[in-house]
Protein backbone atom coordinates (compact mmCIF):
# COMPACT_ATOMS: atom_id res chain seq x y z
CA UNK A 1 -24.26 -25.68 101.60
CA UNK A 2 -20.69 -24.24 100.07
CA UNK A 3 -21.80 -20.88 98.66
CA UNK A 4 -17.85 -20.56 97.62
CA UNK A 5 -18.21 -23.69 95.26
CA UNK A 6 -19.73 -21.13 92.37
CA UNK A 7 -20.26 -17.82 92.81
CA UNK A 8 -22.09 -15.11 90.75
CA UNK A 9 -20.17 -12.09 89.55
CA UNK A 10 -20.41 -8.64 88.23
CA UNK A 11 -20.60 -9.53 84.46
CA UNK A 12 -19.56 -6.65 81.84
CA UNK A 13 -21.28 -6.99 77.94
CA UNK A 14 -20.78 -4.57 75.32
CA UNK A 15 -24.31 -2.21 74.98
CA UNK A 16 -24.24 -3.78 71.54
CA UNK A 17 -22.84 -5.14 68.63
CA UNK A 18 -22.26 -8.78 69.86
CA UNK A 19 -21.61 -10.15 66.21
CA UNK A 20 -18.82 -8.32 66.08
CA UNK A 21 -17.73 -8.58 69.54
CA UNK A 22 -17.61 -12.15 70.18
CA UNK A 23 -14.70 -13.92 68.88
CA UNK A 24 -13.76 -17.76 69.49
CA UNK A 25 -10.87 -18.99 71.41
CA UNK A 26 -7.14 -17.78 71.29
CA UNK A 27 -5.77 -21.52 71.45
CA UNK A 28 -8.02 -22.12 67.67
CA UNK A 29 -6.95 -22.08 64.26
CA UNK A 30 -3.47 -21.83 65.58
CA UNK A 31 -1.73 -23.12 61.67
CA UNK A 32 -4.47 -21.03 60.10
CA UNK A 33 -3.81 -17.22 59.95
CA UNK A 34 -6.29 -16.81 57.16
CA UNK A 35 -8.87 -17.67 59.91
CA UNK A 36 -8.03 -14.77 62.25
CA UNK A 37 -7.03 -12.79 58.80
CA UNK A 38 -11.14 -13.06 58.13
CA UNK A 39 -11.82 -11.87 61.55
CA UNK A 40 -9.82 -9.27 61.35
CA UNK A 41 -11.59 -7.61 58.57
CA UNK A 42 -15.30 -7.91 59.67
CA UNK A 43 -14.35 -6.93 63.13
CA UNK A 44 -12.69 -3.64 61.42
CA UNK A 45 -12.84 -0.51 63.39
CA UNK A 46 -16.02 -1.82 65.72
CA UNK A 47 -15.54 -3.03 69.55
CA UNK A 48 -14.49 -6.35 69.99
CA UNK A 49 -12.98 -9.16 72.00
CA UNK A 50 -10.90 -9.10 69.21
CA UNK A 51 -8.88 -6.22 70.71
CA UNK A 52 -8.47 -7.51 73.81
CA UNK A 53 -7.41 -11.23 73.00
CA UNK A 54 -4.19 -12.35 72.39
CA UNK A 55 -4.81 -15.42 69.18
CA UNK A 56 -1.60 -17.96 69.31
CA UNK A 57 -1.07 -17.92 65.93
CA UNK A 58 0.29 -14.84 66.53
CA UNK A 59 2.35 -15.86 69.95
CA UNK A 60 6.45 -14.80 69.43
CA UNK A 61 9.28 -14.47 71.58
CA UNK A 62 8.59 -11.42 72.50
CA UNK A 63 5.00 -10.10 73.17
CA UNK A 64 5.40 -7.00 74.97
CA UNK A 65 4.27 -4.66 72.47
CA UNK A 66 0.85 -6.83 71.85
CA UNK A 67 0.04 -7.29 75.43
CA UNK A 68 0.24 -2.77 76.28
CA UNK A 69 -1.77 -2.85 73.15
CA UNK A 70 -4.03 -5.11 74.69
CA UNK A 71 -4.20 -3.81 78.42
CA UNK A 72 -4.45 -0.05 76.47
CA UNK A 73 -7.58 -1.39 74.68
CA UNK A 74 -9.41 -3.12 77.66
CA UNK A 75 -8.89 0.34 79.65
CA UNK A 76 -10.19 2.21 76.49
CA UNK A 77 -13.24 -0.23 76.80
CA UNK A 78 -13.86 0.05 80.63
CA UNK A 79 -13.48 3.69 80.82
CA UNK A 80 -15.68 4.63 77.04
CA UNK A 81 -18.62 3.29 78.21
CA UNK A 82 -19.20 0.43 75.84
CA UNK A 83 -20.39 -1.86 78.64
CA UNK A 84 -23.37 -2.36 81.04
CA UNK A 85 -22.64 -4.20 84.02
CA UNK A 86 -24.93 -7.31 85.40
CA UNK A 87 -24.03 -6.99 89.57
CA UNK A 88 -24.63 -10.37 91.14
CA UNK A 89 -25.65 -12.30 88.05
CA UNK A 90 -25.11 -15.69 86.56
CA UNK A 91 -25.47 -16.19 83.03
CA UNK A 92 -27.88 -18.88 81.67
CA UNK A 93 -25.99 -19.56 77.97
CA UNK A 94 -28.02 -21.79 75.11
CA UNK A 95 -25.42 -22.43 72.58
CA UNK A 96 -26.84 -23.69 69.38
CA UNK A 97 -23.54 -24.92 67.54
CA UNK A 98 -23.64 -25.56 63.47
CA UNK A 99 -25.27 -29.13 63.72
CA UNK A 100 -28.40 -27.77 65.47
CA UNK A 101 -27.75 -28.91 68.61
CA UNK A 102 -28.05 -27.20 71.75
CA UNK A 103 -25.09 -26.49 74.75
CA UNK A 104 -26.21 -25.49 77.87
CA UNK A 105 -24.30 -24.16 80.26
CA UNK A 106 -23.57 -21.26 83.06
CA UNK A 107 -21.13 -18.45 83.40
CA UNK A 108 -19.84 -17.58 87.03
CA UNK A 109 -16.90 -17.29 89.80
CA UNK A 110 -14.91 -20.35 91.23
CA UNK A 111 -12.53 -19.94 93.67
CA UNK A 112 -8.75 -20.74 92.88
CA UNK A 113 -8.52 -22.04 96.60
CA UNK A 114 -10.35 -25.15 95.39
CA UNK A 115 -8.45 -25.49 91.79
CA UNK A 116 -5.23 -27.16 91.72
CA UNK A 117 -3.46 -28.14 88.12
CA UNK A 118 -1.31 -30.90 89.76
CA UNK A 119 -1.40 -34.01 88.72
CA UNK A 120 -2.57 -36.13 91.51
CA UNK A 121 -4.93 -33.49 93.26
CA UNK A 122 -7.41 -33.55 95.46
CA UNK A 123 -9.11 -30.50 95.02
CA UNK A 124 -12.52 -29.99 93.87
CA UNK A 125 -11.25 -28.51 90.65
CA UNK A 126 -8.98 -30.39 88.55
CA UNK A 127 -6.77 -30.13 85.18
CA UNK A 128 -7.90 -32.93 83.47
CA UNK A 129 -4.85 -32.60 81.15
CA UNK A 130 -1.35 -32.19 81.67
CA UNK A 131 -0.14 -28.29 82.22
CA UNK A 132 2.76 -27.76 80.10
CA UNK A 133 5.06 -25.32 82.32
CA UNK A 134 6.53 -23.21 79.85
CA UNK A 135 3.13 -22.23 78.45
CA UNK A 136 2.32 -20.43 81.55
CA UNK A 137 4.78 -17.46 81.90
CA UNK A 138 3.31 -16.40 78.61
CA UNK A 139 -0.29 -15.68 79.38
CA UNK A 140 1.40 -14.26 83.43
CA UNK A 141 2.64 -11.97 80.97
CA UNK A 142 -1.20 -10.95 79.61
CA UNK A 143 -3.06 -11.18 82.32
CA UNK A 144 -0.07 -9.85 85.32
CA UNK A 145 -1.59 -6.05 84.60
CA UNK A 146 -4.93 -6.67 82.53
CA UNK A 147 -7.84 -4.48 84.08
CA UNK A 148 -10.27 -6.82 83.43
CA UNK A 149 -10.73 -10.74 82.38
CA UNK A 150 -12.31 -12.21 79.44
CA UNK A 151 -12.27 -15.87 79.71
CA UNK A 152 -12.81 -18.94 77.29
CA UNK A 153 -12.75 -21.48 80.09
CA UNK A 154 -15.03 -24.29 80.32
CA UNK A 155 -15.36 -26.51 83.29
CA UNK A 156 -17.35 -29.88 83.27
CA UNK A 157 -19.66 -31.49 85.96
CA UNK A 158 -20.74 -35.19 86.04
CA UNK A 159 -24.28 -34.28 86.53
CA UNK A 160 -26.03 -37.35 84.56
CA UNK A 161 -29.77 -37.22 85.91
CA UNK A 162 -29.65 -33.39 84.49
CA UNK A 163 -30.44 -31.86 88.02
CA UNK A 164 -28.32 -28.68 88.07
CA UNK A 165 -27.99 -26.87 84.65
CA UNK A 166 -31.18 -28.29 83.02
CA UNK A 167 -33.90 -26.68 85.25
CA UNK A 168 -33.25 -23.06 84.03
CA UNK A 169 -34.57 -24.11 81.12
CA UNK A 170 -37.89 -23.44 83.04
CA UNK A 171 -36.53 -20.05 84.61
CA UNK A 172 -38.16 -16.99 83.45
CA UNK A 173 -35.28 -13.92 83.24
CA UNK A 174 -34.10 -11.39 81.20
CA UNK A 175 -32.51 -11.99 78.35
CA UNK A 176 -29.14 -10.49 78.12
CA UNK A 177 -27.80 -11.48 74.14
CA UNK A 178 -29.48 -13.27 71.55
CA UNK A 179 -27.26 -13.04 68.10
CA UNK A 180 -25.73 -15.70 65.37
CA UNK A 181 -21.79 -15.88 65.92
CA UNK A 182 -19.87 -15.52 63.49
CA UNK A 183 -17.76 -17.53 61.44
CA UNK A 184 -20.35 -20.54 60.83
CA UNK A 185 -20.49 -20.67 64.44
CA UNK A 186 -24.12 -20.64 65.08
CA UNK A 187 -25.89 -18.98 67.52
CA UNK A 188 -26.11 -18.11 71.02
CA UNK A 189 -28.11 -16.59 74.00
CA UNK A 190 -27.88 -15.83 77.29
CA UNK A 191 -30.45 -15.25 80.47
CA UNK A 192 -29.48 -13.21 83.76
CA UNK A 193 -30.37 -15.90 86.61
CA UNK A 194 -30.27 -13.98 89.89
CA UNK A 195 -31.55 -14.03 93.19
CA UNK A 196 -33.79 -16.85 94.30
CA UNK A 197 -32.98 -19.28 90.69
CA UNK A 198 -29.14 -18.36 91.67
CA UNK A 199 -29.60 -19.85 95.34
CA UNK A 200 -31.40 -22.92 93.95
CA UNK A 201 -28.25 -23.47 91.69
CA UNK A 202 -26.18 -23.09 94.30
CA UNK A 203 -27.53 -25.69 96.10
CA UNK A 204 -27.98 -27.76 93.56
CA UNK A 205 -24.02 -28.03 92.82
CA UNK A 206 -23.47 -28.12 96.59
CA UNK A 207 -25.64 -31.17 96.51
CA UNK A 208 -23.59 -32.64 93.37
CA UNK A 209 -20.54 -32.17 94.93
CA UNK A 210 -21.32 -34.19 97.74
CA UNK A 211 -18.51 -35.33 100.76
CA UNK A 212 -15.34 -37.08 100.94
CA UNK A 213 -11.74 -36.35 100.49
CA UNK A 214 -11.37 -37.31 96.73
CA UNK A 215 -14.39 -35.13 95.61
CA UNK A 216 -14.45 -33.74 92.00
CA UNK A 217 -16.91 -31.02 91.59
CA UNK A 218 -15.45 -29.28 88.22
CA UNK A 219 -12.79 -30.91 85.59
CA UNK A 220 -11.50 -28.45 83.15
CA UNK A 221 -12.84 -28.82 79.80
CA UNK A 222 -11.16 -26.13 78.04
CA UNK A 223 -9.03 -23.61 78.90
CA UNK A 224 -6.67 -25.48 81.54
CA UNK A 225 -3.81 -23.59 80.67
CA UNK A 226 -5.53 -20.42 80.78
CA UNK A 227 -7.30 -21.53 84.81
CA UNK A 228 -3.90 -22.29 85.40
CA UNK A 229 -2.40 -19.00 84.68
CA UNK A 230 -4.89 -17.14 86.41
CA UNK A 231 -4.16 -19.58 89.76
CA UNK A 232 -0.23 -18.28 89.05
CA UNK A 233 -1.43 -14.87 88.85
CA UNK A 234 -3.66 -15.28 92.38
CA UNK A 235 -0.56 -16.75 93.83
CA UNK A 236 1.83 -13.71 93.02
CA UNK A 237 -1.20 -11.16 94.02
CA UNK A 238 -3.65 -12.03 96.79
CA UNK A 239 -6.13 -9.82 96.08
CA UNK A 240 -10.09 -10.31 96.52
CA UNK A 241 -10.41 -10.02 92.80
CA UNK A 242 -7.81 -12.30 91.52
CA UNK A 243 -8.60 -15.09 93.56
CA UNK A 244 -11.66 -15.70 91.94
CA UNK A 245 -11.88 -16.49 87.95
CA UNK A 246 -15.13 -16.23 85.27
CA UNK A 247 -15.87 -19.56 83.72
CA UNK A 248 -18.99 -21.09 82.13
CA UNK A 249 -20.02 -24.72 83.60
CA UNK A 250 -21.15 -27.19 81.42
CA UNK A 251 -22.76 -30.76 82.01
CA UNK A 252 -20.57 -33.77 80.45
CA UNK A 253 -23.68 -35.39 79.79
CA UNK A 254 -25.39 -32.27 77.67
CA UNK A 255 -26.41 -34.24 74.65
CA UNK A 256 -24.63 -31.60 72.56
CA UNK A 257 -21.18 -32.08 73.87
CA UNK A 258 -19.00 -34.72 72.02
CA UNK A 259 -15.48 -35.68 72.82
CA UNK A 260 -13.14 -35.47 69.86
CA UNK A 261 -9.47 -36.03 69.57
CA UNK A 262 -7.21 -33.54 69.43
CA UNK A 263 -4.24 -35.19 66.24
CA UNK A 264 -0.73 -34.22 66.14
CA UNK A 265 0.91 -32.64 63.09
CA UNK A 266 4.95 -32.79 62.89
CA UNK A 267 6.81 -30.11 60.85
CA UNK A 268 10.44 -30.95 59.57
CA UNK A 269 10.21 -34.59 59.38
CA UNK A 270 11.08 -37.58 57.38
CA UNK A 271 7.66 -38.98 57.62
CA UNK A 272 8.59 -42.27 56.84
CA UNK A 273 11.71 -42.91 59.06
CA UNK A 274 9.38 -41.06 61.92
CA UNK A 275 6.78 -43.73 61.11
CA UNK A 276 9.30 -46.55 61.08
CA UNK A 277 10.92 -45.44 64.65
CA UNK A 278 7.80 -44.69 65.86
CA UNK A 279 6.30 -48.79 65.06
CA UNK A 280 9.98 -50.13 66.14
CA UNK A 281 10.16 -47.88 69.54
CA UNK A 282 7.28 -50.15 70.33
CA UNK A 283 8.38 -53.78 69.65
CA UNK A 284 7.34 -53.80 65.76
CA UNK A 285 3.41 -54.30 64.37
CA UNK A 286 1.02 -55.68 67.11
CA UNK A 287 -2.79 -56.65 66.18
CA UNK A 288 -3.94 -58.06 69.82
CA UNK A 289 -7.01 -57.29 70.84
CA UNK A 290 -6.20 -54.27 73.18
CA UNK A 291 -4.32 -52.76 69.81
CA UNK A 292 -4.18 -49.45 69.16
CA UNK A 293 -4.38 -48.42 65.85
CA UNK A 294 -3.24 -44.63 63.90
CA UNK A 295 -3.48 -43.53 60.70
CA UNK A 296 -0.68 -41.88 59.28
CA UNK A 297 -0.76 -38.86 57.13
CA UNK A 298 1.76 -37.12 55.30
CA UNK A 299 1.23 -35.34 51.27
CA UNK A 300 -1.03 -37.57 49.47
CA UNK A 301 -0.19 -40.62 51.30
CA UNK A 302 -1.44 -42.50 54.64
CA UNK A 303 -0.25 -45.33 56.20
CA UNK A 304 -2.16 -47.04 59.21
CA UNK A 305 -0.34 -48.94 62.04
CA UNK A 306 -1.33 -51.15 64.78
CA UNK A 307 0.67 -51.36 67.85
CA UNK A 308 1.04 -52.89 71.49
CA UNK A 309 -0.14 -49.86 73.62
CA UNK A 310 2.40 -48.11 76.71
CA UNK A 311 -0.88 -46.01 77.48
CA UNK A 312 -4.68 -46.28 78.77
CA UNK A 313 -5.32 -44.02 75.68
CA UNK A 314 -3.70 -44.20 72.24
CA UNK A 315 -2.95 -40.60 72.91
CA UNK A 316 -0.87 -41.02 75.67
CA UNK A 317 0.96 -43.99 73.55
CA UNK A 318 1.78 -41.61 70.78
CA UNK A 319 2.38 -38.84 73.39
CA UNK A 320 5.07 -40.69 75.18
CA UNK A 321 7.30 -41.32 72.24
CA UNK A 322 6.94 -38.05 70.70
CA UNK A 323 8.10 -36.03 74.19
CA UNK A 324 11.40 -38.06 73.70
CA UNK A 325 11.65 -37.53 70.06
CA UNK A 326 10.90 -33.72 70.26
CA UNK A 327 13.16 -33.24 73.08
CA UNK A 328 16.25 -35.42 70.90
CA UNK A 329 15.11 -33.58 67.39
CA UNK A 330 14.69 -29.83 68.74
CA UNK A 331 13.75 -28.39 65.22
CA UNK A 332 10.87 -30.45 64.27
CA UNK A 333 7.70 -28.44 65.84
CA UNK A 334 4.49 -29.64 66.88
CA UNK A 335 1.02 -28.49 66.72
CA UNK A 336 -2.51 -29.47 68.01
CA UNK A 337 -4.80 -30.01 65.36
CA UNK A 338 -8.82 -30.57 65.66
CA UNK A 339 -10.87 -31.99 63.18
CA UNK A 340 -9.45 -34.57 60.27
CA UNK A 341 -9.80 -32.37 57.50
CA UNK A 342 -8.04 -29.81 58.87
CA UNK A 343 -5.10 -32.36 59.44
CA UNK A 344 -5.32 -33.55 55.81
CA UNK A 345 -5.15 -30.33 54.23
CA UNK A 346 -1.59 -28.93 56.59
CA UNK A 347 0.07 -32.55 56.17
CA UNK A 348 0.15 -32.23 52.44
CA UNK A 349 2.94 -29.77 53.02
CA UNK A 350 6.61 -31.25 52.65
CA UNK A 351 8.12 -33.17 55.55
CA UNK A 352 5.14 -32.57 57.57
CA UNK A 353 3.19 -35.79 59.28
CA UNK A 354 -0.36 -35.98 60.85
CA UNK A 355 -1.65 -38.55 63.00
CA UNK A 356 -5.05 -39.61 63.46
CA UNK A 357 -6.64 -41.76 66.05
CA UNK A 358 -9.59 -43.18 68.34
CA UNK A 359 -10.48 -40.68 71.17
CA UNK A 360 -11.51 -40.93 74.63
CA UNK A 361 -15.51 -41.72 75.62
CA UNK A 362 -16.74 -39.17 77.38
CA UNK A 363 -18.04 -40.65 80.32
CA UNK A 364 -14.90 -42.02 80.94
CA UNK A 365 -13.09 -38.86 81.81
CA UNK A 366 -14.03 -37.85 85.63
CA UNK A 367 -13.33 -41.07 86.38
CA UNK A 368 -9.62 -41.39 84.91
CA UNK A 369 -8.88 -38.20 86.84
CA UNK A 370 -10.07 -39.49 90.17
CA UNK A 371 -8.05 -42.69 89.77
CA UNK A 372 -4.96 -41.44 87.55
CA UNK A 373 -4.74 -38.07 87.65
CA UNK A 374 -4.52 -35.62 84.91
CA UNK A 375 -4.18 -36.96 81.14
CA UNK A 376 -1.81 -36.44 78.87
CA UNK A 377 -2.09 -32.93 77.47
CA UNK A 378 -4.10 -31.91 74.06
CA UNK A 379 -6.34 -35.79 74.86
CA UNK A 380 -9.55 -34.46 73.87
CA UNK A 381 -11.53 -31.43 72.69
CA UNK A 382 -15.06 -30.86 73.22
CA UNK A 383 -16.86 -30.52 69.63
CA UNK A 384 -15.41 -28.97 66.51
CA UNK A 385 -12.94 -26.07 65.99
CA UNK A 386 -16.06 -23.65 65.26
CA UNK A 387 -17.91 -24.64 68.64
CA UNK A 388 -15.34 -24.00 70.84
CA UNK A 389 -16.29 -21.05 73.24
CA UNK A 390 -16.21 -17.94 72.55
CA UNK A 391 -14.95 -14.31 74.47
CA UNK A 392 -18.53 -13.15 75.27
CA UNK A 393 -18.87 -12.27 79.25
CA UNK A 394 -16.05 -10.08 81.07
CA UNK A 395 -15.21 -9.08 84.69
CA UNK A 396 -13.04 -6.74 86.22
CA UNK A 397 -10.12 -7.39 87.64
């Protein structure tokens, strides 16, 4: 057995006050201030993840200021005694998202010696998504001096006879939080799983993982660009601490988990002569059978193509042209938008476009990344907007 393939940590949790501490992910609600505006006033003066995040709606060229604020705040946390400490633990987490369904998953240590975010890896932790460079130096930036970590990263396994994560349903442990997130978020709860039930886990994986040179243990589900940064920060300080990184694993085949796609919204467009490059880039119309078909959005309109595809995914088709398009037209900006009404509602606004199309079956995805590599970025999401992990669990760095 590999007892480095997931390790347990030393897991900080506020005393109290988890409704207010949790908050979802920094990379959500990125074209909706009001969101974080509502956070921002329940939080108010109480403890919270809040505090210590860094939301991209906020992101500008220059950060500085927020990120002492942030590092002051995390110090102000470790050293005011808001936390307990879990030594050795693994956290059993039952998400129960706004449908009624029910994530499971596990919060622990990998080792950034097995995680690589290159494309053609062979590591036993993969990007399953492209790593956009530039976004990297960025969150160096917040994490280069942060005393502690406070992740939203979700890795996968392709675990479908349920052997690893599902037994701890049987586990009898101490339960750690128990509390409705807020938001419309639904609610949440997690069990300490030490000692023997940790070992069993262990082993479990270790048997998942199997041999071979192209083995794929964990594919990131969320938070590549945040695994990634913390591999960049491991490489510029070797220390025992850094080379390890907090992450809950979750089972692809969790009957809670759907894959949605992640649409594209242009701002400072011609919608229309975008559309018509966009169909004539690509040979015209095509309705073949292996078509792949958009629907385009833009004020009160929409307009659905069909064309010949360049990609495996429709994604990557509409990916590929708008790289070279973005890179030619350097004012029109680009965001990542999840769920369709969401992209309704921001491409009513002038010269803005949305684009809406099929996504990627789930159980297609470990495989792709064995055979192709990583995707192109922003493919898929896992769930809606509101059931995207949340900062819950910390560790220090």
């Amino acid at each position: 057995m590999n007892d480095n393939l997931f390790l347990p940590a030393n897991i900080l949790l506020p005393k109290d006050g988890f409704e207010k501490w949790a908050v979802i992910a920094c990379d959500q609600y990125t074209s909706e201030p009001d969101y974080w505006k509502n956070v921002e006033e329940y939080v108010g003066d109480a403890p919270s993840a809040l505090n210590i995040v860094f939301p991209e709606v906020y992101l500008s060229r220059d950060n500085s200021g927020k990120i002492a604020e942030i590092n002051a705040n995390m110090r102000k946390y470790l050293d005011g005694g808001i936390f307990d400490t879990y030594e050795n633990t693994f956290v059993y987490v039952k998400r129960r998202l706004a449908d009624g369904k029910v994530r499971r998953g596990v919060v622990g240590l990998i080792d950034l010696e097995n995680y690589s975010c290159e494309k053609n890896s062979r590591t036993l932790i993969r990007a399953t998504e492209e790593t956009v460079a530039e976004r990297i130096p960025p969150r160096v930036e917040i994490r280069r001096d942060a005393p502690m970590e406070l992740p939203h990263i979700m890795l996968l396994i392709d675990d479908p006879e349920k052997r690893v994560i599902e037994p701890l349903d049987n586990q009898t442990a101490p339960t750690l939080y128990d509390f409705d997130l807020m938001q419309n978020s639904g609610h949440i709860k997690g069990i300490a799983i030490n000692g023997k039930a940790a070992k069993d886990l262990q082993n479990r994986l270790s048997d998942l993982a199997g041999e071979g040179d192209n083995r794929l243990l964990f594919a990131v589900g969320d938070g590549n660009h945040s695994l990634a940064t913390a591999k960049e920060c491991y490489r510029l300080n070797k220390t025992e601490n850094s080379r390890y990184a907090l992450v809950e694993i979750v089972n692809i085949h969790d009957s809670s988990l759907d894959f949605e796609p992640i649409y594209r919204l242009l701002f400072g467009v011609n919608p229309e002569e975008f559309i018509n490059g966009f169909v004539d880039s690509l040979g015209g119309e095509y309705n073949g059978g292996d078509a792949q078909k958009f629907i385009c959005v833009y004020g009160e309109k929409e307009r659905k193509i069909s064309l010949k595809p360049t990609a495996k995914l429709a994604v990557g088709t509409l990916q590929a042209y708008l790289d070279k398009y973005l890179k030619q037209n350097p004012k029109v900006k680009i965001d990542y938008i999840h769920g369709k009404s969401s992209l309704r509602e921001l491409a009513k606004a002038p010269d803005t476009l949305g684009f809406l199309f099929s996504g990627m079956r789930k159980d297609e995805l470990f495989p792709a990344v064995m055979q192709d590599g990583s995707l192109p970025r922003k493919t898929f999401s896992m769930g809606h907007a509101d059931d995207k992990r949340f900062y819950l669990e910390g560790r220090k760095l």
